[in-house]
PDB file of N, CA and C in Angstrom:
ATOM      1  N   UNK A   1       0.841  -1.203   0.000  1.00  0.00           N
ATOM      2  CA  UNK A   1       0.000   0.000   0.000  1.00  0.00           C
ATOM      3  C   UNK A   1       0.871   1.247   0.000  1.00  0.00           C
ATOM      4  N   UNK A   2       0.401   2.375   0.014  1.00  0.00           N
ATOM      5  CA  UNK A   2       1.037   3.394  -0.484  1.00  0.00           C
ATOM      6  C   UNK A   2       0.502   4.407   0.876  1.00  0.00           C
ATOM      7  N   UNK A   3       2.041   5.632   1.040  1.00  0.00           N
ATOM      8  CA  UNK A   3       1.650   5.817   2.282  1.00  0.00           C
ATOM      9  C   UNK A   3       0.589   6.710   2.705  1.00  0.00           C
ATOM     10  N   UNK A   4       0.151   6.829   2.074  1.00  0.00           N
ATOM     11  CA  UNK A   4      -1.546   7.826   1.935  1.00  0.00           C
ATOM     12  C   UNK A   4      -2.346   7.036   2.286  1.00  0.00           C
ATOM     13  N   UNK A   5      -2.555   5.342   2.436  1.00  0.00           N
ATOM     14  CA  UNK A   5      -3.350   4.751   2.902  1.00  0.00           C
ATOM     15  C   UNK A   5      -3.527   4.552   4.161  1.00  0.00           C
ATOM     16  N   UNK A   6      -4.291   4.308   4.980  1.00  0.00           N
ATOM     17  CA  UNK A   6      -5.940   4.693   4.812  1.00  0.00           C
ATOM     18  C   UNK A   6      -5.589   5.821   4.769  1.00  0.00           C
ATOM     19  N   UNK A   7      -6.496   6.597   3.640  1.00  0.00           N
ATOM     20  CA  UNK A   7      -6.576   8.382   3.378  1.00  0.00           C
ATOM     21  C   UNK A   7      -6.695   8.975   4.820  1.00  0.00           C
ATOM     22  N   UNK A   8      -6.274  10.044   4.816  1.00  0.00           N
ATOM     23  CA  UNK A   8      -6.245  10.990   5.934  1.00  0.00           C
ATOM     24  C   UNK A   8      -7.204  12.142   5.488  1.00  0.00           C
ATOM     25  N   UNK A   9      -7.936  12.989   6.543  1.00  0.00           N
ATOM     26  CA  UNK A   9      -8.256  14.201   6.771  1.00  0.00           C
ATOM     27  C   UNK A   9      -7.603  15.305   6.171  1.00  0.00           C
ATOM     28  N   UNK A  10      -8.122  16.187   5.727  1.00  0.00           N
ATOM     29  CA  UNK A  10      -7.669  17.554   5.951  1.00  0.00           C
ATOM     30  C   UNK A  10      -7.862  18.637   6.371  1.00  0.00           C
ATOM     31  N   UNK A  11      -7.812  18.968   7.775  1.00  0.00           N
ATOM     32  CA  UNK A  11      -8.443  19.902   8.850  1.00  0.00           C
ATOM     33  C   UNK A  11      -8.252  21.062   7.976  1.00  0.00           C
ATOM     34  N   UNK A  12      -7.645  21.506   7.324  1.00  0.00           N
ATOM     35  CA  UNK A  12      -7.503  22.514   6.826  1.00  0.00           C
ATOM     36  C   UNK A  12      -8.116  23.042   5.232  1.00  0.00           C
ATOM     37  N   UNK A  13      -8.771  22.071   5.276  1.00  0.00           N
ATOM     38  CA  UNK A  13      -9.756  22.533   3.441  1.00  0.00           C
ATOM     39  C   UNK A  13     -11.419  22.203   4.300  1.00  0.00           C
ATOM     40  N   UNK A  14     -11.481  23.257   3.856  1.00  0.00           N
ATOM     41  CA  UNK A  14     -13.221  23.420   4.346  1.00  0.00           C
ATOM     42  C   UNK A  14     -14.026  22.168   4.200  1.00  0.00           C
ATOM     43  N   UNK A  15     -14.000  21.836   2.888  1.00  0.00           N
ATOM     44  CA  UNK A  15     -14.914  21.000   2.307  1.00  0.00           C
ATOM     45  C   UNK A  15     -14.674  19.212   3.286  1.00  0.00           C
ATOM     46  N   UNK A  16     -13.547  18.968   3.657  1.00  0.00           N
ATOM     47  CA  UNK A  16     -12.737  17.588   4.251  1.00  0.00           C
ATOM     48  C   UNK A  16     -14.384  17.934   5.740  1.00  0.00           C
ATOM     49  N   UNK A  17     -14.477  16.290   5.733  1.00  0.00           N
ATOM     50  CA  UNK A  17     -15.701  15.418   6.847  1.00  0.00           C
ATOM     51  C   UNK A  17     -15.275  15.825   8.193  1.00  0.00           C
ATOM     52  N   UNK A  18     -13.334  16.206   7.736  1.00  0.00           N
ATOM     53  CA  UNK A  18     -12.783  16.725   9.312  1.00  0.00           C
ATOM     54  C   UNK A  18     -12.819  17.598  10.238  1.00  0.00           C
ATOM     55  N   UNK A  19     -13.436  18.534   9.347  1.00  0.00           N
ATOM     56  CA  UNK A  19     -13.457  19.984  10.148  1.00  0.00           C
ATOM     57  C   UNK A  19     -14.576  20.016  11.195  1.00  0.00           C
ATOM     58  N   UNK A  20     -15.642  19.129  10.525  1.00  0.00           N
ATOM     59  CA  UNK A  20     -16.974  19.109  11.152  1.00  0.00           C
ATOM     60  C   UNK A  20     -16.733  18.351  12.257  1.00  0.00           C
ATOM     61  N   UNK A  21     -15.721  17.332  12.535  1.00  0.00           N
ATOM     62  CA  UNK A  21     -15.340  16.869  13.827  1.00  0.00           C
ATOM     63  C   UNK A  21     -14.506  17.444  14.617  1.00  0.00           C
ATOM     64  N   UNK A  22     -13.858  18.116  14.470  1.00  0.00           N
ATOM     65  CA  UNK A  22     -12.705  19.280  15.050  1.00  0.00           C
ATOM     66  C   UNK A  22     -13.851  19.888  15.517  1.00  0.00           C
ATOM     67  N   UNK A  23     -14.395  20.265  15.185  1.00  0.00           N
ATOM     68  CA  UNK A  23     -15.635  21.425  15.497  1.00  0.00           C
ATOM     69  C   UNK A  23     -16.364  20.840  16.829  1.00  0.00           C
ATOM     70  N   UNK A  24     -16.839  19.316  16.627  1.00  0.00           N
ATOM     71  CA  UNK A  24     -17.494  18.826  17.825  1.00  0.00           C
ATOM     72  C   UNK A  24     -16.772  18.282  18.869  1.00  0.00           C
ATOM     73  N   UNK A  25     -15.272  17.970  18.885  1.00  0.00           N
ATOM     74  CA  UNK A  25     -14.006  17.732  19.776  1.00  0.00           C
ATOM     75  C   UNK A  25     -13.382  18.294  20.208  1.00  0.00           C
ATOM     76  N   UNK A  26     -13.721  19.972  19.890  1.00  0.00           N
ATOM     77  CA  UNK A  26     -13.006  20.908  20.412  1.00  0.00           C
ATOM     78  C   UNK A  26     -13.751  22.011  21.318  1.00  0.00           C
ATOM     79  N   UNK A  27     -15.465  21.579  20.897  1.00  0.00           N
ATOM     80  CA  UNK A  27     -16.388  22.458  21.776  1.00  0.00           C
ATOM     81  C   UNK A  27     -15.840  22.423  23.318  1.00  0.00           C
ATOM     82  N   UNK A  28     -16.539  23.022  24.044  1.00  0.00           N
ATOM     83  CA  UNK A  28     -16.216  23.414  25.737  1.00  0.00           C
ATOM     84  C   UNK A  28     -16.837  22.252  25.844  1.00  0.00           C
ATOM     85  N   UNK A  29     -17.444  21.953  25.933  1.00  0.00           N
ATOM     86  CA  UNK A  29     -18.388  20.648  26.365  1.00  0.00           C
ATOM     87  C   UNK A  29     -18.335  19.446  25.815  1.00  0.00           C
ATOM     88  N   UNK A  30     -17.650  19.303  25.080  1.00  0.00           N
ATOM     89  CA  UNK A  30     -17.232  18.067  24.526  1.00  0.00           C
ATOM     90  C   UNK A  30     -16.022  17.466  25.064  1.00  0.00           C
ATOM     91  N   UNK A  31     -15.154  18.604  25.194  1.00  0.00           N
ATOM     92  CA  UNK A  31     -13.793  18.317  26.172  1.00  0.00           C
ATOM     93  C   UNK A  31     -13.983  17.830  27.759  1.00  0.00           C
ATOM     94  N   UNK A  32     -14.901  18.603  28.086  1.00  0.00           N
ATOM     95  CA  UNK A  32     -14.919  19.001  29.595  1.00  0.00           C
ATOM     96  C   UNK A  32     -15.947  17.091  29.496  1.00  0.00           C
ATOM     97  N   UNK A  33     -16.749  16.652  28.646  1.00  0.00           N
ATOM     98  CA  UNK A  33     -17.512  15.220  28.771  1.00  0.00           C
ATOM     99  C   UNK A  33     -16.971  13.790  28.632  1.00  0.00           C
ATOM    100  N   UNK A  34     -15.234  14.278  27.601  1.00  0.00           N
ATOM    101  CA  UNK A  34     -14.590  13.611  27.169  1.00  0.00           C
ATOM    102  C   UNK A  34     -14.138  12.648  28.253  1.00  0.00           C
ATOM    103  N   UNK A  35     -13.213  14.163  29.295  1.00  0.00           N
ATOM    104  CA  UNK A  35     -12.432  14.013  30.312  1.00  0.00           C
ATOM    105  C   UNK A  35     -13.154  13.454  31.391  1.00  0.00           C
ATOM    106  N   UNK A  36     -14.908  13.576  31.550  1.00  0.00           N
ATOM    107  CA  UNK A  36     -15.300  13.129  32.761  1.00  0.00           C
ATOM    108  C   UNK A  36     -15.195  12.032  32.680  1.00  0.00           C
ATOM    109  N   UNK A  37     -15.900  11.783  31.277  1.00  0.00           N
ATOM    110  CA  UNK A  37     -15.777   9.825  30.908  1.00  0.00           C
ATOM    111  C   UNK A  37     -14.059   9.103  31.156  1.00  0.00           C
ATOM    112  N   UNK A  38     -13.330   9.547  31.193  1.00  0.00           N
ATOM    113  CA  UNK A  38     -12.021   8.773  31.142  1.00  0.00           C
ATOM    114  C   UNK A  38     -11.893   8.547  32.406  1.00  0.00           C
ATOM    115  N   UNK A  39     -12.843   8.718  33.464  1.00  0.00           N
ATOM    116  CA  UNK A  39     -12.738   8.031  34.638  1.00  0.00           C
ATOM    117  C   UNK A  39     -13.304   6.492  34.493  1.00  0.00           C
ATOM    118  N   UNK A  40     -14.110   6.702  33.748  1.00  0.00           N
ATOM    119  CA  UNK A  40     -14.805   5.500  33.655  1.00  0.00           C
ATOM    120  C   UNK A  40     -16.290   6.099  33.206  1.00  0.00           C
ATOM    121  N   UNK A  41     -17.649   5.022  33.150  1.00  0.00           N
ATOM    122  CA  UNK A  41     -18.929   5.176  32.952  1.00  0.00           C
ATOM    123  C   UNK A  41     -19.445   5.860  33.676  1.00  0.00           C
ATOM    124  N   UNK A  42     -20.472   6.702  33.005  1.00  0.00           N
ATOM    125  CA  UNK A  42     -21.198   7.592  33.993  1.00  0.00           C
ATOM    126  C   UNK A  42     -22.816   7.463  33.697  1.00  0.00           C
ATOM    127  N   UNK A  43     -23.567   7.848  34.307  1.00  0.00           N
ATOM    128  CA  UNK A  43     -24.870   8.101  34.530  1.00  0.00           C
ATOM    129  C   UNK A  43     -25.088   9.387  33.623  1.00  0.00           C
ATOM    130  N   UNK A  44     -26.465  10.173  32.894  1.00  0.00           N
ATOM    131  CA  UNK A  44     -26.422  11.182  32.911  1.00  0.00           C
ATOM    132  C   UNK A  44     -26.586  12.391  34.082  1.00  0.00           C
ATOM    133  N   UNK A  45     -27.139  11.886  34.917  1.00  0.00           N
ATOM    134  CA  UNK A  45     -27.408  12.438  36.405  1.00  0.00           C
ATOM    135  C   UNK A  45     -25.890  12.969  37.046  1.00  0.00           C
ATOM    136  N   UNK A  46     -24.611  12.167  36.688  1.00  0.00           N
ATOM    137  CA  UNK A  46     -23.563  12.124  37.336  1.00  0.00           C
ATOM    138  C   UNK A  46     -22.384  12.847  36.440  1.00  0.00           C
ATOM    139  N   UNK A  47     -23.059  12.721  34.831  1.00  0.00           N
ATOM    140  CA  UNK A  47     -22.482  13.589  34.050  1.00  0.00           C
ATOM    141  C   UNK A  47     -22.232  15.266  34.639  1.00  0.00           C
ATOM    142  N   UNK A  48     -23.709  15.623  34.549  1.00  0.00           N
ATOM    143  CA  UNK A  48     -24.224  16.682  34.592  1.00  0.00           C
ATOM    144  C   UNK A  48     -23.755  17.561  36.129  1.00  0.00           C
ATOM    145  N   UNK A  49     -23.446  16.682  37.541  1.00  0.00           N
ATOM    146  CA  UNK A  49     -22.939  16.713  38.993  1.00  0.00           C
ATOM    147  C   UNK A  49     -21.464  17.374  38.208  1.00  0.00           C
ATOM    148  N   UNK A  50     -20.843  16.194  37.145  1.00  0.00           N
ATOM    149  CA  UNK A  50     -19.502  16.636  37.518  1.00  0.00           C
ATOM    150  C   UNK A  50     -19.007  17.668  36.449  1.00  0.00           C
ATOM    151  N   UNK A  51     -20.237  17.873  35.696  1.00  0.00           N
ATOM    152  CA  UNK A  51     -19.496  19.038  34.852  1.00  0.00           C
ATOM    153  C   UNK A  51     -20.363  20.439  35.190  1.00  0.00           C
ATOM    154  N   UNK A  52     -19.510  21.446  35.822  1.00  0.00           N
ATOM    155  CA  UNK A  52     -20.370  22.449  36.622  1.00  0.00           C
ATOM    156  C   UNK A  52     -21.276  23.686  35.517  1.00  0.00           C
ATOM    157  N   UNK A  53     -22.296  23.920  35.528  1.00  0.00           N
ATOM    158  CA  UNK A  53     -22.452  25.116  34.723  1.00  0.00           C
ATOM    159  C   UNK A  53     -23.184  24.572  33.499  1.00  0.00           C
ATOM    160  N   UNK A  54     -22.707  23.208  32.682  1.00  0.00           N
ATOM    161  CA  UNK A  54     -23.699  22.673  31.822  1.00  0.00           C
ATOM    162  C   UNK A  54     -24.864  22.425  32.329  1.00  0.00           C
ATOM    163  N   UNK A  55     -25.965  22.760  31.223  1.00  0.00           N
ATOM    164  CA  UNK A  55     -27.407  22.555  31.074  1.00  0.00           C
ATOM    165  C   UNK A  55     -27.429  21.301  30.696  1.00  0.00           C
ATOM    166  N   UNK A  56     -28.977  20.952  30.900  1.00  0.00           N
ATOM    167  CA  UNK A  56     -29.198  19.765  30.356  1.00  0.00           C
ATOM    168  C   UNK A  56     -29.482  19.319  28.984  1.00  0.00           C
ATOM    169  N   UNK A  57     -29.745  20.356  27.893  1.00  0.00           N
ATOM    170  CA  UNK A  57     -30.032  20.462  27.263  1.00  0.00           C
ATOM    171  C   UNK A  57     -28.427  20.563  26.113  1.00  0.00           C
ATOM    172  N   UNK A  58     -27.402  21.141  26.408  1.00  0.00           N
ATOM    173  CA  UNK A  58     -26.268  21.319  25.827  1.00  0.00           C
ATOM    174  C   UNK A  58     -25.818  19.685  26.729  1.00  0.00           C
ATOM    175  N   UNK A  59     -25.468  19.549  27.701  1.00  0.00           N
ATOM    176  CA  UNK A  59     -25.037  17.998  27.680  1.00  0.00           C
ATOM    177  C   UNK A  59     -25.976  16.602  26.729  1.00  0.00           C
ATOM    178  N   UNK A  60     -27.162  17.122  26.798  1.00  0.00           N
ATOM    179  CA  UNK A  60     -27.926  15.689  26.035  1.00  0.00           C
ATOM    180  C   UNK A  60     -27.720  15.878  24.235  1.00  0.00           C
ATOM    181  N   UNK A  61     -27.510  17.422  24.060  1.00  0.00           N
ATOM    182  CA  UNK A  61     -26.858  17.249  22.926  1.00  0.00           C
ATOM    183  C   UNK A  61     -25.337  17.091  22.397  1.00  0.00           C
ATOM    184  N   UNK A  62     -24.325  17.012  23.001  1.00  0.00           N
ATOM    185  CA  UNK A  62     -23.258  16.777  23.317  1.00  0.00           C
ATOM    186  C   UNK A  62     -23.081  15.342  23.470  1.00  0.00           C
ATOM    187  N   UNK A  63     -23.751  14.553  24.347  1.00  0.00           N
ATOM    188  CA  UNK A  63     -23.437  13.711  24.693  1.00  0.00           C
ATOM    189  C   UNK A  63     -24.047  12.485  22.661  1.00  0.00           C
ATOM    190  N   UNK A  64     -24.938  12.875  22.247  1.00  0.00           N
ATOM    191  CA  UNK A  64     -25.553  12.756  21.070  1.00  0.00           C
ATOM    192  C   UNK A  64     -24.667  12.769  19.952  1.00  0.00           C
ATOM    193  N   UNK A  65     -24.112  14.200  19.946  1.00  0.00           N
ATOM    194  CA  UNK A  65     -23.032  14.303  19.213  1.00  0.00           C
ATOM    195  C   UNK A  65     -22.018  13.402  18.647  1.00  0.00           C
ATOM    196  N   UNK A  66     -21.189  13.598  20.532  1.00  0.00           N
ATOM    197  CA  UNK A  66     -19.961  12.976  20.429  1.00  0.00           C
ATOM    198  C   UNK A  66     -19.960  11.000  19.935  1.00  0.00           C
ATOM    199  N   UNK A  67     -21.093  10.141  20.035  1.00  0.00           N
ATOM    200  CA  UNK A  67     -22.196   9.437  20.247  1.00  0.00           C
ATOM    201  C   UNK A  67     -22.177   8.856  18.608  1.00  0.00           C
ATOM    202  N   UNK A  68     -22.683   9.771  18.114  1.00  0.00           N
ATOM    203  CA  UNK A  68     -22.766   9.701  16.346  1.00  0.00           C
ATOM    204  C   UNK A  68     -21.820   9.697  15.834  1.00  0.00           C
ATOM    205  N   UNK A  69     -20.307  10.298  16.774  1.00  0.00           N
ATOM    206  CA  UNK A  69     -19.043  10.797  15.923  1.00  0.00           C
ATOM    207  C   UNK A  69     -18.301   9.203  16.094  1.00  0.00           C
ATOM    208  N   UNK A  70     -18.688   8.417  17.113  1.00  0.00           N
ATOM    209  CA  UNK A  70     -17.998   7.031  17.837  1.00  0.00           C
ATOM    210  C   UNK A  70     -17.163   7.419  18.662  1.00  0.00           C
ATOM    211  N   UNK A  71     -17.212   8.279  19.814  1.00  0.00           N
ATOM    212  CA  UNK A  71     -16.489   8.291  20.604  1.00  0.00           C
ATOM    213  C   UNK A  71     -16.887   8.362  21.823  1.00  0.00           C
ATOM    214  N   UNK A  72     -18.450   8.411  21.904  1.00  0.00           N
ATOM    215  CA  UNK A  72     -19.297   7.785  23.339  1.00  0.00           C
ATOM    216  C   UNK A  72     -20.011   6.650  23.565  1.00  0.00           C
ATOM    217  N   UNK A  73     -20.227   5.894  23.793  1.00  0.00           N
ATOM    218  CA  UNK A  73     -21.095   4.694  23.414  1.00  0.00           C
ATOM    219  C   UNK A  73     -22.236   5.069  24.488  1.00  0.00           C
ATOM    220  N   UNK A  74     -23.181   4.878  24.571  1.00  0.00           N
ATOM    221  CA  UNK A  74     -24.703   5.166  25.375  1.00  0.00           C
ATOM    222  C   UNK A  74     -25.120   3.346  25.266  1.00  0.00           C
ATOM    223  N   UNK A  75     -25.475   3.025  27.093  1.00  0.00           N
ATOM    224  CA  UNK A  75     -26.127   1.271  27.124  1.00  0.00           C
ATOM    225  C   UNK A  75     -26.678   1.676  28.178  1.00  0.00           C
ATOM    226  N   UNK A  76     -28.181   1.460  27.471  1.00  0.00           N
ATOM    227  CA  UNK A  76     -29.479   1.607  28.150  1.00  0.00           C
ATOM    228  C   UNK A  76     -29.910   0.074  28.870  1.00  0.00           C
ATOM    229  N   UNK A  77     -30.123  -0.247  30.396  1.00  0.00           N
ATOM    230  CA  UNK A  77     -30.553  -0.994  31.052  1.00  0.00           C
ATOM    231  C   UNK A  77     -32.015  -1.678  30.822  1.00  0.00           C
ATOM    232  N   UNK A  78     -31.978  -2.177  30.658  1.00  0.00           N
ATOM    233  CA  UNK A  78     -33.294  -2.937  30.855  1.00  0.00           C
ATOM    234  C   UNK A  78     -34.306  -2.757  32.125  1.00  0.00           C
ATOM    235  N   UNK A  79     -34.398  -1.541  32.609  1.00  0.00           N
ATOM    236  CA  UNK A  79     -34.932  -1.349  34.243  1.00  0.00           C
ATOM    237  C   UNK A  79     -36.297  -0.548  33.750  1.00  0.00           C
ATOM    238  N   UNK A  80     -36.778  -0.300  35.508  1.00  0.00           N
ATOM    239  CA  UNK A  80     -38.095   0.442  35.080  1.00  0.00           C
ATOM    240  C   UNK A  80     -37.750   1.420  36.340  1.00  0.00           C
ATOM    241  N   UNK A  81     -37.712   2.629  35.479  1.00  0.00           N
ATOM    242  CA  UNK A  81     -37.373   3.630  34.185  1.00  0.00           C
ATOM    243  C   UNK A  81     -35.793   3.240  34.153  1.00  0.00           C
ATOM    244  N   UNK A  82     -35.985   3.045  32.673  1.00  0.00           N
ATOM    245  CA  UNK A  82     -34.694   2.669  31.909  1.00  0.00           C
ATOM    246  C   UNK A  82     -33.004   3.672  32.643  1.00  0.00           C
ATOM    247  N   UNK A  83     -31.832   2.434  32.917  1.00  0.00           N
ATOM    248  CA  UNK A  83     -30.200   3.290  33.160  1.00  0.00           C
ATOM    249  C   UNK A  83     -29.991   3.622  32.207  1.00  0.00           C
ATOM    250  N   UNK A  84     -29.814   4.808  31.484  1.00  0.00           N
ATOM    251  CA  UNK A  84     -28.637   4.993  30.853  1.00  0.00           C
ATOM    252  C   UNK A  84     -26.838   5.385  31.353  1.00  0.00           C
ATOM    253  N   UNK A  85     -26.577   4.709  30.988  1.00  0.00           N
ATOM    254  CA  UNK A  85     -24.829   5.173  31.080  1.00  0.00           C
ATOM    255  C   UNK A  85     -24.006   5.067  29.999  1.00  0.00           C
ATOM    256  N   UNK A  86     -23.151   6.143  29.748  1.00  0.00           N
ATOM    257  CA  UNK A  86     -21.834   6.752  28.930  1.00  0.00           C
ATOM    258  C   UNK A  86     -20.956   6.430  28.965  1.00  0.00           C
ATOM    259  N   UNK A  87     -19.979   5.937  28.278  1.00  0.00           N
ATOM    260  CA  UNK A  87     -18.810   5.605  28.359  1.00  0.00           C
ATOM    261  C   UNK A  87     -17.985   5.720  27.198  1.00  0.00           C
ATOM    262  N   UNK A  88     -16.465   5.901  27.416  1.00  0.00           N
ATOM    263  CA  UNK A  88     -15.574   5.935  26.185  1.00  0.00           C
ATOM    264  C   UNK A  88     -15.618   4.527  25.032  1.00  0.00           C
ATOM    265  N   UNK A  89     -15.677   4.645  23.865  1.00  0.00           N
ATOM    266  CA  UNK A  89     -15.318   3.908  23.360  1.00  0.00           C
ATOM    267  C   UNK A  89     -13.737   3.747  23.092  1.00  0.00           C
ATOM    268  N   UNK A  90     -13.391   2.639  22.166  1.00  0.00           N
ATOM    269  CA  UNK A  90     -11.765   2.714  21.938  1.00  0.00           C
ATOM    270  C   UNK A  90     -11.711   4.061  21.153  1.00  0.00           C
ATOM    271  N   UNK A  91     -12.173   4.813  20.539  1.00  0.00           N
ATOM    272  CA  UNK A  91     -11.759   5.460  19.358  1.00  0.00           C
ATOM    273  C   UNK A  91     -12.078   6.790  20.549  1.00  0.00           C
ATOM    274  N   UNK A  92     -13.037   7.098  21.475  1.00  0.00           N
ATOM    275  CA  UNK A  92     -13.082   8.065  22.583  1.00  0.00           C
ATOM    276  C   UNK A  92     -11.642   8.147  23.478  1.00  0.00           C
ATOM    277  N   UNK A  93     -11.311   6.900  23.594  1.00  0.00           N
ATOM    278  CA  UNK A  93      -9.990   6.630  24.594  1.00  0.00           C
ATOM    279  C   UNK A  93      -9.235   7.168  23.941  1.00  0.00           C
ATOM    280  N   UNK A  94      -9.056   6.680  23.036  1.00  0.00           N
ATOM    281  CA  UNK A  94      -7.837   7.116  22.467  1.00  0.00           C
ATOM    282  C   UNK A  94      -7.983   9.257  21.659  1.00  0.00           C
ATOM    283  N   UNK A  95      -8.460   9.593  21.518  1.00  0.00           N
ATOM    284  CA  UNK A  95      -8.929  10.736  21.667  1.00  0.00           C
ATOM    285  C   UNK A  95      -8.435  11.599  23.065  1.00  0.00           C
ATOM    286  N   UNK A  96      -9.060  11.038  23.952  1.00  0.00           N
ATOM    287  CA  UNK A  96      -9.063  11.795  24.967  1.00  0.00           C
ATOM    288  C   UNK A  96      -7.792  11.645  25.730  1.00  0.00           C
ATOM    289  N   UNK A  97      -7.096  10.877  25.123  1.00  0.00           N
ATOM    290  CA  UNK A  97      -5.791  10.668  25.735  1.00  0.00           C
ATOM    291  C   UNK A  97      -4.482  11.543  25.263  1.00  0.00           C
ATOM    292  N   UNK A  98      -5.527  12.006  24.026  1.00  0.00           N
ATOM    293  CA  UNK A  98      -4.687  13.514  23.232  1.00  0.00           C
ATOM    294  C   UNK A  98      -5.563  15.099  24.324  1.00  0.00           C
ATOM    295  N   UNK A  99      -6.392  14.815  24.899  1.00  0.00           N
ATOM    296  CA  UNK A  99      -7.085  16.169  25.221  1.00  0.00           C
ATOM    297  C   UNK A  99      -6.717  16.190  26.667  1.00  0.00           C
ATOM    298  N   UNK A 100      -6.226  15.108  27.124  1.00  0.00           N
ATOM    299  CA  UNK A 100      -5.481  15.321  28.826  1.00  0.00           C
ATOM    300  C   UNK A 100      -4.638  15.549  28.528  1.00  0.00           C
ATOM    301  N   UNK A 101      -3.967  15.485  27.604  1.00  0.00           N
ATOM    302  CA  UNK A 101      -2.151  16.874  27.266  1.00  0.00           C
ATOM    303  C   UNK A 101      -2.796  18.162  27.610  1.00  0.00           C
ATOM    304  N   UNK A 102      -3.628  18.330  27.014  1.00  0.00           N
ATOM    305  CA  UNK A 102      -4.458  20.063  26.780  1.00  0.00           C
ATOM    306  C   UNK A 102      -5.231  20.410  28.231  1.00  0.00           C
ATOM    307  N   UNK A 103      -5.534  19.515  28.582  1.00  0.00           N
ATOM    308  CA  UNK A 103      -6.135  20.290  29.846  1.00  0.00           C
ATOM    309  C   UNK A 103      -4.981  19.905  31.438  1.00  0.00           C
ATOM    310  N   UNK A 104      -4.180  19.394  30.963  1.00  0.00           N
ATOM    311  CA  UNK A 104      -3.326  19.236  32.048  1.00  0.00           C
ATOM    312  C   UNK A 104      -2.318  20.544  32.071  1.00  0.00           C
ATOM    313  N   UNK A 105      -1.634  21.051  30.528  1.00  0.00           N
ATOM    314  CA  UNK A 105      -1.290  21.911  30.184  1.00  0.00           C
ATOM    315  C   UNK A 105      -2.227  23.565  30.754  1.00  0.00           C
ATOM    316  N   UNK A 106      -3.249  23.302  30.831  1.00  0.00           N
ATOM    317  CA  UNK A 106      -4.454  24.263  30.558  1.00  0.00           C
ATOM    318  C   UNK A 106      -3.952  24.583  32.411  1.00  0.00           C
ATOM    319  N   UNK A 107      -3.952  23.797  33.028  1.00  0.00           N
ATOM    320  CA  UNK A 107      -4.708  23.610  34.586  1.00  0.00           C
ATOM    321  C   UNK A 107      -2.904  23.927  35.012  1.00  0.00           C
ATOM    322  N   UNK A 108      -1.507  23.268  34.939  1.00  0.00           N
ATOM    323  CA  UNK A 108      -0.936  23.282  35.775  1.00  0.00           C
ATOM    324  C   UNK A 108      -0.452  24.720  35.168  1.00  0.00           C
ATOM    325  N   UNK A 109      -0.396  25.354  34.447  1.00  0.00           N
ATOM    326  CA  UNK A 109      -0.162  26.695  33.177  1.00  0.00           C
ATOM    327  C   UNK A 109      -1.051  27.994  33.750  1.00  0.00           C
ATOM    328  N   UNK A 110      -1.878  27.401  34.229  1.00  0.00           N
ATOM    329  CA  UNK A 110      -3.130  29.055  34.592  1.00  0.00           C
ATOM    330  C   UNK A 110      -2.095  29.970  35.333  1.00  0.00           C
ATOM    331  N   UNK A 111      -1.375  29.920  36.387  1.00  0.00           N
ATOM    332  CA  UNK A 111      -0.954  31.092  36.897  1.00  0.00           C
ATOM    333  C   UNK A 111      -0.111  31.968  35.621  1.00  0.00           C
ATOM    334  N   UNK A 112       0.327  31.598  34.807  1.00  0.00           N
ATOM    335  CA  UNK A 112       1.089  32.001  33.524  1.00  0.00           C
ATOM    336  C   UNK A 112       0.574  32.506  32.562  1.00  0.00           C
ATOM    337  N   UNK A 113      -0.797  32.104  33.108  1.00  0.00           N
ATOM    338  CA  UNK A 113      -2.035  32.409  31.507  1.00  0.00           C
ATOM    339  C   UNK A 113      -2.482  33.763  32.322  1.00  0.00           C
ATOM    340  N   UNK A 114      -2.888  33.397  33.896  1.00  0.00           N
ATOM    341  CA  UNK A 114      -3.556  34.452  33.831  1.00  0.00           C
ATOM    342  C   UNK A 114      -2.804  35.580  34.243  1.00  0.00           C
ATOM    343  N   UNK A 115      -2.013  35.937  34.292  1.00  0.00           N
ATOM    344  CA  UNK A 115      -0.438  36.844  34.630  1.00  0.00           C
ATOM    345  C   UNK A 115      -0.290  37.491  33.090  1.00  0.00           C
ATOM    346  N   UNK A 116      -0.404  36.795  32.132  1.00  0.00           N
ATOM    347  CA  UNK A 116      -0.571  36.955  30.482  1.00  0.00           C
ATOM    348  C   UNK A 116      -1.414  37.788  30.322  1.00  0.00           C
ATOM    349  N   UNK A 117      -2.761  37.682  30.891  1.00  0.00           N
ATOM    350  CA  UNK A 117      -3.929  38.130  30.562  1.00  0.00           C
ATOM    351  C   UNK A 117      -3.564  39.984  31.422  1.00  0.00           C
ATOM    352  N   UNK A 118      -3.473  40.082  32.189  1.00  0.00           N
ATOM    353  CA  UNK A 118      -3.077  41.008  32.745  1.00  0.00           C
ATOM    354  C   UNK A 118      -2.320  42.317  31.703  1.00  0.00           C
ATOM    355  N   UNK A 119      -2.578  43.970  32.080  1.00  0.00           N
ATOM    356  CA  UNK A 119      -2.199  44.419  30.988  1.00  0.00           C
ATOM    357  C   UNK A 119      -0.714  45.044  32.012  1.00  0.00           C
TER     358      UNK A 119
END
C-alpha cells in the first residue's frame, strides 16, 4: 500500500468530513464530557454533577453528538425507568488521551495564563 493509505483528513480545506469533527471535539463541552468519561462510565445524572455550569439540554446534545461521531457509546438498562450510562469507546480513549495533554497543560499553566492576561 502506499503511504496515503488509509486516506487521511484535511483539517484545513473546508470542504474535508474533518473539520466538522474538530468542530465537535473541540467544543467546551465536549472536552470538559470527554475528560469526565475517562474516569470511567457515567450516569447522565452524574455527568451533569460533575461538569459544573452545563445545562441539560447542551449535555444531552453533546453527549448525542460525540455518540454519532464514535467516541461515546450510550447502554441503556433494561430497568423500570430505563439506566442509561456513557462511556468511552476505543476510538473516545484514544482521543481523549490527546485532550489530557491540553487540559493538564491548561490547569498546571493558569498562573502564567492568567499573569498573560493582565495588561
Amino acid at each position: 500500500m502506499d503511504a496515503t493509505w488509509p486516506p487521511r483528513g484535511d483539517v484545513f480545506d473546508s470542504r474535508c468530513p474533518s473539520r466538522s469533527v474538530l468542530d465537535h471535539v473541540t467544543s467546551k463541552w465536549a472536552v470538559l464530557v470527554l475528560a469526565a468519561l475517562d474516569t470511567g462510565e457515567l450516569r447522565f445524572s452524574a455527568l451533569r454533577r460533575r461538569i459544573d455550569g452545563v445545562s441539560e439540554k447542551m449535555l444531552a446534545q453533546t453527549l448525542r453528538t460525540l455518540e454519532s461521531d464514535g467516541f461515546v457509546a450510550r447502554e441503556v438498562a433494561p430497568t423500570t425507568p430505563p439506566q442509561v450510562t456513557y462511556s468511552l469507546t476505543d476510538l473516545g480513549s484514544g482521543l481523549t488521551a490527546q485532550l489530557t495533554g491540553l487540559l493538564d497543560f491548561i490547569t498546571t499553566r493558569l498562573p502564567e495564563i492568567q499573569a498573560a492576561r493582565r495588561p
